[in-house]
C-alpha atoms as a PDB file:
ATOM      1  CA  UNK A   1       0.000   0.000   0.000  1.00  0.00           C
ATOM      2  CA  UNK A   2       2.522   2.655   1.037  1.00  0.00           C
ATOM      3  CA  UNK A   3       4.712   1.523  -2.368  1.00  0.00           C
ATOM      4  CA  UNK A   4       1.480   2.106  -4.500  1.00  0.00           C
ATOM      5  CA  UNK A   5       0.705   5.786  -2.094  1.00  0.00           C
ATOM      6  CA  UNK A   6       4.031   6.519  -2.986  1.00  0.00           C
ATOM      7  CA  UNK A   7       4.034   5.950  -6.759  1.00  0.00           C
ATOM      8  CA  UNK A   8       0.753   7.835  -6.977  1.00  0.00           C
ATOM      9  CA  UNK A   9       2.618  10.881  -5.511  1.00  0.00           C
ATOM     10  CA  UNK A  10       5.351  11.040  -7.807  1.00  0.00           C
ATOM     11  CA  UNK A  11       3.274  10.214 -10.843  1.00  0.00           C
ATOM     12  CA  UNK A  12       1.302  13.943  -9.689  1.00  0.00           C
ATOM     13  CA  UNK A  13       4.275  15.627  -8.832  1.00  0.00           C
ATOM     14  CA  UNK A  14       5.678  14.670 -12.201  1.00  0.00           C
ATOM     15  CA  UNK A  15       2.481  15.610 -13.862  1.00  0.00           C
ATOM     16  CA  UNK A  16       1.986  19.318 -12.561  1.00  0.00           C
ATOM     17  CA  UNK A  17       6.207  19.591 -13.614  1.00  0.00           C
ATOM     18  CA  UNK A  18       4.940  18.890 -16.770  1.00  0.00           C
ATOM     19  CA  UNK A  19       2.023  20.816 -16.839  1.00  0.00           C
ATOM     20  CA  UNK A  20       3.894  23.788 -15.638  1.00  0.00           C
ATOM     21  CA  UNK A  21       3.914  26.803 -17.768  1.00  0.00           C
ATOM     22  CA  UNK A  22       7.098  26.926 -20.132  1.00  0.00           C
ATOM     23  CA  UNK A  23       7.037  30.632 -21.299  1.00  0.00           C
ATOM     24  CA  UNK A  24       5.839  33.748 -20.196  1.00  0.00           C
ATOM     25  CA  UNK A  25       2.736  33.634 -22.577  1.00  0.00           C
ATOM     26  CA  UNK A  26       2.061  30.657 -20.945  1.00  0.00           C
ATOM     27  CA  UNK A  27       1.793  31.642 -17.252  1.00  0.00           C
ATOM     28  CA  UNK A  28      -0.244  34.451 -18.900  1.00  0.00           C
ATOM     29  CA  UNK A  29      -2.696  32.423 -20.241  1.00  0.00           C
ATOM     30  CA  UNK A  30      -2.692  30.011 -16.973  1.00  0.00           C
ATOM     31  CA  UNK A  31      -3.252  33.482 -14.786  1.00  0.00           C
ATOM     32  CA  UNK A  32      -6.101  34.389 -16.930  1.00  0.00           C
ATOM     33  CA  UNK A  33      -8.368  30.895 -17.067  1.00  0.00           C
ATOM     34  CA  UNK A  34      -7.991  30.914 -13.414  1.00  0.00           C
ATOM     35  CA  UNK A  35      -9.080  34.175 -13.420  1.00  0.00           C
ATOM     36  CA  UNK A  36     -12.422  33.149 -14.849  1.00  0.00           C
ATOM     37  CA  UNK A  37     -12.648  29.695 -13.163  1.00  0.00           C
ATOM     38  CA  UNK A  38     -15.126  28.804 -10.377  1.00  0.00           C
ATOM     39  CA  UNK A  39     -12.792  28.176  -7.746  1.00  0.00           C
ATOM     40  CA  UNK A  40     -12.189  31.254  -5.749  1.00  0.00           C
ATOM     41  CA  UNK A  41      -8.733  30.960  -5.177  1.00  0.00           C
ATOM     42  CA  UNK A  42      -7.420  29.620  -8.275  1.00  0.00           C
ATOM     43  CA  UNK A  43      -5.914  32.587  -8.852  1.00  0.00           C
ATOM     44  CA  UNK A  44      -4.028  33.327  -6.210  1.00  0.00           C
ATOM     45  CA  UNK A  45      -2.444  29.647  -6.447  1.00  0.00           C
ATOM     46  CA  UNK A  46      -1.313  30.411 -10.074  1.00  0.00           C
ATOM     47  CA  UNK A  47       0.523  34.301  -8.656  1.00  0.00           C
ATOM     48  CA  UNK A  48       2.078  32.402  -5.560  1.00  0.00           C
ATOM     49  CA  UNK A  49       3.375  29.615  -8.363  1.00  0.00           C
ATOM     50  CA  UNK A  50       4.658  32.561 -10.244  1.00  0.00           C
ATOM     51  CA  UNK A  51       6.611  33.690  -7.422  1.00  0.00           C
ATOM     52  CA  UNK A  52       7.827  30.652  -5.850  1.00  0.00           C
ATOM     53  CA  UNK A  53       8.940  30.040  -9.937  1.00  0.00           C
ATOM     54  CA  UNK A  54      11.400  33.429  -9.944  1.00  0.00           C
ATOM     55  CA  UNK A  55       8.540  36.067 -10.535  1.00  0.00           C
ATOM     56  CA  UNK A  56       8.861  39.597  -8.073  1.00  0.00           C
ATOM     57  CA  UNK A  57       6.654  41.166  -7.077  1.00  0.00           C
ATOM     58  CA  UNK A  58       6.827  44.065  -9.482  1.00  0.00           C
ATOM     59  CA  UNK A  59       6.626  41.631 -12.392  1.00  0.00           C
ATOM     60  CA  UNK A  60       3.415  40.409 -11.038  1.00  0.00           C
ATOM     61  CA  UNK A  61       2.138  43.704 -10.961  1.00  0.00           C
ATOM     62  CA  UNK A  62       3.915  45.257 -13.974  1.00  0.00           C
ATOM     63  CA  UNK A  63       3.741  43.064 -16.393  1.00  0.00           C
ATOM     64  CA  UNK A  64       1.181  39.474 -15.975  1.00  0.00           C
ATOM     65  CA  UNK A  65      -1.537  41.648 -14.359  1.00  0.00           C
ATOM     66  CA  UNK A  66      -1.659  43.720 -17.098  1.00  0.00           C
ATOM     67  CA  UNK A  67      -1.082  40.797 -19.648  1.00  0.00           C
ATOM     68  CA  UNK A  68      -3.801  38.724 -17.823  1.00  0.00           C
ATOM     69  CA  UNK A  69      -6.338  41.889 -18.369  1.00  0.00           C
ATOM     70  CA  UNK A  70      -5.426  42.060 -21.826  1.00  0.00           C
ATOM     71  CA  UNK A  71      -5.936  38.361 -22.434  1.00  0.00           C
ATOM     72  CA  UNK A  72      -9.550  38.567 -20.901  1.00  0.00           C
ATOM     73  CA  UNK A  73     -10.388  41.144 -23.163  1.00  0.00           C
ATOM     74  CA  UNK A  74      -9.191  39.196 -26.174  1.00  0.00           C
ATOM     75  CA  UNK A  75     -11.569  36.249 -24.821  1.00  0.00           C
ATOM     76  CA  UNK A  76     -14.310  38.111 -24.539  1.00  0.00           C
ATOM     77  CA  UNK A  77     -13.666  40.078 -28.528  1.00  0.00           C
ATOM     78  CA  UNK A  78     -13.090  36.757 -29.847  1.00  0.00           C
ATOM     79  CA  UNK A  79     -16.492  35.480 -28.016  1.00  0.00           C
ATOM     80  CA  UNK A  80     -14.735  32.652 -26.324  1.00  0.00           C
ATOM     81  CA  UNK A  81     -15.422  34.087 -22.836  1.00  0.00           C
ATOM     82  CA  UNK A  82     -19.078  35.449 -21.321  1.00  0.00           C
ATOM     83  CA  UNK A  83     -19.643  38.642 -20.008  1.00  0.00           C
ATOM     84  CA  UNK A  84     -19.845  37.358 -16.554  1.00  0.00           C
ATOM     85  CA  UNK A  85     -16.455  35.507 -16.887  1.00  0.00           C
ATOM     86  CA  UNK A  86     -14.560  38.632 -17.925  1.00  0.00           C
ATOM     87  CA  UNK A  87     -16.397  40.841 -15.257  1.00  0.00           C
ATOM     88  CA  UNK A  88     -15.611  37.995 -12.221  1.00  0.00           C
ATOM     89  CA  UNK A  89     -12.134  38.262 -14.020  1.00  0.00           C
ATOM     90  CA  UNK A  90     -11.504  41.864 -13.463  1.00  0.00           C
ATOM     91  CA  UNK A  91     -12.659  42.145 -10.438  1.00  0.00           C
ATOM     92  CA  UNK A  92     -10.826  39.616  -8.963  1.00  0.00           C
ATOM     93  CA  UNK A  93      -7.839  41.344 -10.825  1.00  0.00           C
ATOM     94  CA  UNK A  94      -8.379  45.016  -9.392  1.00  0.00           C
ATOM     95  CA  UNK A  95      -8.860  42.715  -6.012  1.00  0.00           C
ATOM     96  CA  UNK A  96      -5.595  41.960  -6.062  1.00  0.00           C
ATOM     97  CA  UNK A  97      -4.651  45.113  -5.922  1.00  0.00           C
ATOM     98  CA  UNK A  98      -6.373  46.567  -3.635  1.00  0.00           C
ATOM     99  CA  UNK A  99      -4.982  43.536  -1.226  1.00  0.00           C
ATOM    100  CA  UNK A 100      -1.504  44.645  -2.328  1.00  0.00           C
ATOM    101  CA  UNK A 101       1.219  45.425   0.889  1.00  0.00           C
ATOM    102  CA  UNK A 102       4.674  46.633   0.073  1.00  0.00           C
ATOM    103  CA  UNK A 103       7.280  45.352   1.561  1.00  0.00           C
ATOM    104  CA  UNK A 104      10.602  47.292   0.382  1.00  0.00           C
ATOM    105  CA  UNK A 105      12.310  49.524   2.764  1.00  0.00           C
ATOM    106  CA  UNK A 106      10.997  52.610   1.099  1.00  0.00           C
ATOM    107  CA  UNK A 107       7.501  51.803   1.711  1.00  0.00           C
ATOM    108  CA  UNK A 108       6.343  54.564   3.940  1.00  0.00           C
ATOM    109  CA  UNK A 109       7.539  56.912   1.278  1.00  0.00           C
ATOM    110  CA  UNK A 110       4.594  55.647  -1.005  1.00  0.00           C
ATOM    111  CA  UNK A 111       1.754  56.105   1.158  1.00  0.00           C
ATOM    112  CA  UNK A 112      -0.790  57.401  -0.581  1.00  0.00           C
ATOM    113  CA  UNK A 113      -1.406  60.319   2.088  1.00  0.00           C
ATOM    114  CA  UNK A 114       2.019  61.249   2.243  1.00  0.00           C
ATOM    115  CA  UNK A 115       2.889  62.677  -1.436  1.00  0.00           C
ATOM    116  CA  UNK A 116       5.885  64.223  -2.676  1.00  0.00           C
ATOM    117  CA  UNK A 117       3.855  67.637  -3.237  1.00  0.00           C
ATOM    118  CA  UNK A 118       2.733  66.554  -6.241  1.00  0.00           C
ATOM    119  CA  UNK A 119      -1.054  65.212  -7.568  1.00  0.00           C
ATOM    120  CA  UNK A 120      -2.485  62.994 -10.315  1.00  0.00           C
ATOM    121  CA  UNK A 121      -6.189  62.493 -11.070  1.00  0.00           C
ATOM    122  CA  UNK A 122      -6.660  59.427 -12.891  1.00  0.00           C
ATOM    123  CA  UNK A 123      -9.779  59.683 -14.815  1.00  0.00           C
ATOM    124  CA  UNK A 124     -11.973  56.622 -15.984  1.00  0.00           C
ATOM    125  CA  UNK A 125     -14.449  58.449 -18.406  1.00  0.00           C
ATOM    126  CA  UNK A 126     -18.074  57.559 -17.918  1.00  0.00           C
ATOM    127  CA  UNK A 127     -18.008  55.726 -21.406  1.00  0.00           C
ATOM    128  CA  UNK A 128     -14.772  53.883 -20.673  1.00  0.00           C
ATOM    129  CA  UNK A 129     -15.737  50.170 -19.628  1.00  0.00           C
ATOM    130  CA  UNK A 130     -12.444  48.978 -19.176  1.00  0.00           C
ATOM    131  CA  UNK A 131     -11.037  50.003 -15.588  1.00  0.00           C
ATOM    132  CA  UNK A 132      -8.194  47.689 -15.214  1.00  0.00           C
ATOM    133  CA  UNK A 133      -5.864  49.886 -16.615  1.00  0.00           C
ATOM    134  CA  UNK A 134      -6.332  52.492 -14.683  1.00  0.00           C
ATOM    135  CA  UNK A 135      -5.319  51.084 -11.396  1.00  0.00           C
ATOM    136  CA  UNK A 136      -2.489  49.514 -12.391  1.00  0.00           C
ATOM    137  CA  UNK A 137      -1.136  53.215 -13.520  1.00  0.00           C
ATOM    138  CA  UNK A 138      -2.002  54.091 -10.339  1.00  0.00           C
ATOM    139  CA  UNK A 139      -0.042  51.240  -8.928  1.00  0.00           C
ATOM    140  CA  UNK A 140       2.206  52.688 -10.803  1.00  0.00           C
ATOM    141  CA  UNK A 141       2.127  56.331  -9.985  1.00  0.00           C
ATOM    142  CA  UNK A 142       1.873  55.387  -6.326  1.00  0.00           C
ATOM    143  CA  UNK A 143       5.321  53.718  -6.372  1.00  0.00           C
ATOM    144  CA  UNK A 144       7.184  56.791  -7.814  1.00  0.00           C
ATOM    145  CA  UNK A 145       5.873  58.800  -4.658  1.00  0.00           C
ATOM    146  CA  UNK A 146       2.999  60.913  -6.173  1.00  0.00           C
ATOM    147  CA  UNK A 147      -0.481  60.978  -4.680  1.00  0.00           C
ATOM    148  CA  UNK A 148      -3.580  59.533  -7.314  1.00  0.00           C
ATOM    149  CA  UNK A 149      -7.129  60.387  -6.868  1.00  0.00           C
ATOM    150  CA  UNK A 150      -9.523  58.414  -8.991  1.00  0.00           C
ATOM    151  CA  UNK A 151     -12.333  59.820 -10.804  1.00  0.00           C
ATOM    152  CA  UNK A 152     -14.685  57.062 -11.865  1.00  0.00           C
ATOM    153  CA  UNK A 153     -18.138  57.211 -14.262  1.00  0.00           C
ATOM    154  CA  UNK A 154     -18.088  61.339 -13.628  1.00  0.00           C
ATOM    155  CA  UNK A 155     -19.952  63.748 -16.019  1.00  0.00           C
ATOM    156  CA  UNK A 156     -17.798  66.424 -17.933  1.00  0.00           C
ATOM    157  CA  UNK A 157     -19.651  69.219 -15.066  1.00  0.00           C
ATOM    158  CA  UNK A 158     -18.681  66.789 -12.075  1.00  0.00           C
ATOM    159  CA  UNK A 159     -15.637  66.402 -13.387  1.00  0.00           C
ATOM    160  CA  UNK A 160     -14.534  69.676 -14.182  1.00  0.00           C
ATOM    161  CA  UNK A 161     -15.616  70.937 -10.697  1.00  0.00           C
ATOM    162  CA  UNK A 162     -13.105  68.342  -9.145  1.00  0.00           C
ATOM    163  CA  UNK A 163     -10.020  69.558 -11.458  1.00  0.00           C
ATOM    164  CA  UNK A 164     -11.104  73.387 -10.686  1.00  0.00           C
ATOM    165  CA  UNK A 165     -11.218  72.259  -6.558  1.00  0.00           C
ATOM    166  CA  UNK A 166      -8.031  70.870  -6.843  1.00  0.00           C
ATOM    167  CA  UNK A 167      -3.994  71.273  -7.325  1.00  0.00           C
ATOM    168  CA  UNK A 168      -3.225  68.287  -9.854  1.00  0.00           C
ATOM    169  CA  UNK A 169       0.006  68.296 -11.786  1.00  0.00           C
ATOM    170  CA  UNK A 170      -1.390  65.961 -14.102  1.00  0.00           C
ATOM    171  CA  UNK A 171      -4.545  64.343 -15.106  1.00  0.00           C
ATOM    172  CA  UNK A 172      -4.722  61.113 -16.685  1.00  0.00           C
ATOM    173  CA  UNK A 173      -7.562  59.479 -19.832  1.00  0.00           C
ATOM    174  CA  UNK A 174      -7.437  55.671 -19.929  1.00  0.00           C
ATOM    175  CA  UNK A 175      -8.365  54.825 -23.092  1.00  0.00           C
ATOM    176  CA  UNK A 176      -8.548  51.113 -24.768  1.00  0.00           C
ATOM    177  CA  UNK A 177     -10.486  51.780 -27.908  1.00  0.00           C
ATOM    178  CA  UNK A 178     -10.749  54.497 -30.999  1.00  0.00           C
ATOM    179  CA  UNK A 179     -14.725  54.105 -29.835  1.00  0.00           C
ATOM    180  CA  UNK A 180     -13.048  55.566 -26.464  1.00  0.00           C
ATOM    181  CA  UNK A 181     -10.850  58.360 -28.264  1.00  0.00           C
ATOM    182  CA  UNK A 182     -13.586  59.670 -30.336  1.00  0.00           C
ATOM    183  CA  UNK A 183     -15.496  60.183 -26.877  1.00  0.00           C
ATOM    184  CA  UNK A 184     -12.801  61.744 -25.451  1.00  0.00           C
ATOM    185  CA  UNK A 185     -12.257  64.532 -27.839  1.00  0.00           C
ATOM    186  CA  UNK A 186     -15.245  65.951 -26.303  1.00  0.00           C
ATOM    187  CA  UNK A 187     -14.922  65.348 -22.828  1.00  0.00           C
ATOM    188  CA  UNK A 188     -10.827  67.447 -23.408  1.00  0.00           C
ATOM    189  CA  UNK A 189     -12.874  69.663 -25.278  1.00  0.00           C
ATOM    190  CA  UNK A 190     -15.353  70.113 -22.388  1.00  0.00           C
ATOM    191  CA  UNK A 191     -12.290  70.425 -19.799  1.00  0.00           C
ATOM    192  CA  UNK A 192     -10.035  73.111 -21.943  1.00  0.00           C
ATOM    193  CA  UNK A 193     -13.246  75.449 -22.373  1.00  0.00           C
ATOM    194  CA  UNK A 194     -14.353  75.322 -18.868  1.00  0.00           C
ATOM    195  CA  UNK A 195     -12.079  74.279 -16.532  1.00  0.00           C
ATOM    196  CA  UNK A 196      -8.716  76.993 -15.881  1.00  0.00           C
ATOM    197  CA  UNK A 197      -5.004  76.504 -15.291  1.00  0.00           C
ATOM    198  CA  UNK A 198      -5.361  72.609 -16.369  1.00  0.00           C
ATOM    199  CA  UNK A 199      -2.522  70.824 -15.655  1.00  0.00           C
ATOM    200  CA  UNK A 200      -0.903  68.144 -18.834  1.00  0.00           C
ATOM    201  CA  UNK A 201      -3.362  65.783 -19.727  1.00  0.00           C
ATOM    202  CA  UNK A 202      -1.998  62.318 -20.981  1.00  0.00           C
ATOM    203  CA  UNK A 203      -3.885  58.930 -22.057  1.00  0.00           C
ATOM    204  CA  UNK A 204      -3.359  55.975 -21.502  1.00  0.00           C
ATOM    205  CA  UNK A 205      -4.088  52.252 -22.496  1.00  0.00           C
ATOM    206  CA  UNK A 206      -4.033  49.683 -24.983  1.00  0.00           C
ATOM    207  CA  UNK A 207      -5.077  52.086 -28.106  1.00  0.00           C
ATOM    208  CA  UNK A 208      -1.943  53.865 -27.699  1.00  0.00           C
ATOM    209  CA  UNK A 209       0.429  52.647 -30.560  1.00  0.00           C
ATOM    210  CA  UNK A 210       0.638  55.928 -32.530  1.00  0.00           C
ATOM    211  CA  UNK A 211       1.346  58.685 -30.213  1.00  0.00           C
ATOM    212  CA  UNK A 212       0.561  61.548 -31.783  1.00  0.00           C
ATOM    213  CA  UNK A 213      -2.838  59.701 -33.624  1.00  0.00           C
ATOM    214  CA  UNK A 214      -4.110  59.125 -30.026  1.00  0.00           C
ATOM    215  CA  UNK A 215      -3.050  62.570 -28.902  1.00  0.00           C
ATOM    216  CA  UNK A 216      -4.575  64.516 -32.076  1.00  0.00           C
ATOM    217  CA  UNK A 217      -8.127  62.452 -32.034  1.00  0.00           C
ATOM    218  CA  UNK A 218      -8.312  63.121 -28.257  1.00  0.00           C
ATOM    219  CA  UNK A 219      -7.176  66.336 -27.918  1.00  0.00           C
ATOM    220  CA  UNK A 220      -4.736  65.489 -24.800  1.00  0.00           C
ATOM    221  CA  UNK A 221      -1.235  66.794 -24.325  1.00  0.00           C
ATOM    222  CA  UNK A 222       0.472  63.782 -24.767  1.00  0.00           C
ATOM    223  CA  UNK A 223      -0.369  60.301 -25.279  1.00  0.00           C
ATOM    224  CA  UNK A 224       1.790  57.421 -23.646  1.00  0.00           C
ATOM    225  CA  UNK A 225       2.545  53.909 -23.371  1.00  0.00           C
ATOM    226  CA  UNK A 226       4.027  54.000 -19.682  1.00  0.00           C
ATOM    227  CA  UNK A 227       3.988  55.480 -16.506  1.00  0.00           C
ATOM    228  CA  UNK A 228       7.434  56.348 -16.165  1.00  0.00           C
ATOM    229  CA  UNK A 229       7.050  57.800 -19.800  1.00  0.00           C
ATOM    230  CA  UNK A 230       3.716  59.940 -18.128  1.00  0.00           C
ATOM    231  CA  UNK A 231       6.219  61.234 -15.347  1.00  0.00           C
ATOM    232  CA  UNK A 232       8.626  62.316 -17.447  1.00  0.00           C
ATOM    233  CA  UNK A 233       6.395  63.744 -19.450  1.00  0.00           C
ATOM    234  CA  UNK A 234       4.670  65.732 -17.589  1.00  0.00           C
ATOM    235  CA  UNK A 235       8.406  66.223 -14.773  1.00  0.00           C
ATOM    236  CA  UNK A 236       6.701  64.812 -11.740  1.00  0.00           C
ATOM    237  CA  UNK A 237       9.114  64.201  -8.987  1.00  0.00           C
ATOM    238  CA  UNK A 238       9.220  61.324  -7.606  1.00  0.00           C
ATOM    239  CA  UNK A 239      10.538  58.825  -5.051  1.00  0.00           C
ATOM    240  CA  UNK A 240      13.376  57.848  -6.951  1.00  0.00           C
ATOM    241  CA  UNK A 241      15.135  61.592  -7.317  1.00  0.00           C
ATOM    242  CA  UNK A 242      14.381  62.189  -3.756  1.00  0.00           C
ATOM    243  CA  UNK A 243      16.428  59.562  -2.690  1.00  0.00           C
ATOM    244  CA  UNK A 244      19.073  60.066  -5.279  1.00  0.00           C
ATOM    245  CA  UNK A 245      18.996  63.634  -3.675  1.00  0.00           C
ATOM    246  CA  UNK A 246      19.179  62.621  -0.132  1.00  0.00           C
ATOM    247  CA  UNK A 247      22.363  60.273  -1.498  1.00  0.00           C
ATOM    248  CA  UNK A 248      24.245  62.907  -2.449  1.00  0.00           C
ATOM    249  CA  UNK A 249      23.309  65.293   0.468  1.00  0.00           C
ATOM    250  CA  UNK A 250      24.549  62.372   2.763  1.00  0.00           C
END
C-alpha cells in the first residue's frame, strides 16, 4: 500500500512539472483561465506559483496583471469568454490590488497620504468600460511617490468641478479603444473650455500605438505607453530623485 501511495505521488508531482507553464505567454494564459474559473482561489495559487517560480513582485504587478487583463479582453472580442467571466475576471484582478502590501524599505515613502507635493487624477471616463488599466497606472504612480485620486463614471460638469477644486500636476484618460478616443475629444474639449489653469493631460491604455494619432483624435497633451514615460512627461518628482537627492546630500 505505502509503495502504490508513494508511486501515486510522484506520478502527480511529475504531472503538474509537466504541466507547468514553459514561457511567459504561458503563465499568462494560466493566470487568466484561473481568473475566470469557479474556484475562488485559483488565482491566487497560479501568482504564488509565479513567485515561488522566480517572478517579483513588481513583475506580477507590472507586467502578468496587465497581460492577464489584456488576455480577458481578447476572450471576450473573440467570443470565447461570457460577459460574466470577464467581469468575475476583473474584479478579482483590481482585487488583487487593492490587497496589495509593500514590503521594500521605502515603503512609507509611497503612502498614498504622504505625497511628494505633487497630484495625479486618474480619470476613468463615464463611457470607458475597461477600468483595469487604470489602477495599475495608479499602482504605478503610487510607487514613484505621487499621490492619485480616482475619478470614476463622472460627467464632464462633475468632473470639471473636481479639477477646478483641486492642485493636480497631471490628469490622466485611460483609453482602450478608438470608440473611447472619439469620446474623449469631447470630454478634453469640455475640460479646456471650462475648466482653468489645467494641468498636462496624458492617455493611456491599450489604443496607444501611434502617439501623436491618439493625442490629435483626443485632444490630450500627450499620449503614452508608460507610466514612467507619463512622469517624465509631464516632470513629476518622484521617489526615486528624492532619494538620489538625499544620497548625495549624505
Amino acid at each position: 500500500m505505502r509503495f502504490l501511495v508513494e508511486s501515486a505521488l510522484r506520478t502527480v508531482a511529475k504531472t503538474r512539472a509537466e504541466r507547468q507553464p514553459r514561457s511567459k505567454a504561458e503563465w499568462v494564459a494560466r493566470l487568466g483561465e484561473a481568473l475566470m474559473s469557479e474556484s475562488e482561489v485559483e488565482h491566487q495559487t497560479v501568482v504564488a506559483s509565479l513567485i515561488a517560480s522566480g517572478a517579483s513582485s513588481n513583475d506580477i504587478y507590472q507586467y502578468y496583471i496587465p497581460e492577464a487583463s489584456r488576455f480577458l479582453g481578447e476572450k471576450w472580442v473573440r467570443d470565447e469568454a461570457s460577459f460574466v467571466d470577464v467581469t468575475v475576471g476583473s474584479a478579482r484582478l483590481q482585487a488583487l490590488f487593492r490587497d496589495r502590501t509593500e514590503g521594500d524599505a521605502y515603503a512609507h515613502l509611497l503612502d498614498r497620504s504622504i505625497p511628494l507635493g505633487q497630484s495625479v487624477l486618474m480619470v476613468i471616463p463615464e463611457f470607458e468600460q475597461h477600468s483595469l488599466g487604470a489602477f495599475v497606472a495608479a499602482d504605478g504612480l503610487r510607487r514613484h511617490g505621487v499621490w492619485v485620486r480616482m475619478a470614476i463614471g463622472l460627467n464632464n460638469e462633475e468632473l470639471c468641478r473636481l479639477v477646478f477644486s483641486n492642485r493636480f500636476s497631471m490628469l490622466g484618460v485611460t483609453l482602450a479603444t478608438w470608440k473611447s478616443v472619439e469620446h474623449s475629444a469631447e470630454l478634453i474639449g469640455y475640460l479646456r473650455s471650462h475648466a482653468e489653469n489645467l494641468p498636462p493631460i496624458v492617455a493611456g491604455g491599450r489604443v496607444v500605438e501611434d502617439r501623436n494619432l491618439v493625442a490629435q483624435r483626443s485632444g490630450v497633451d500627450f499620449a503614452v505607453k508608460s507610466v514612467h514615460e507619463a512622469v517624465e512627461r509631464c516632470g513629476l518628482a518622484t521617489v526615486a530623485e528624492n532619494l538620489s537627492h538625499i544620497d548625495e546630500t549624505i
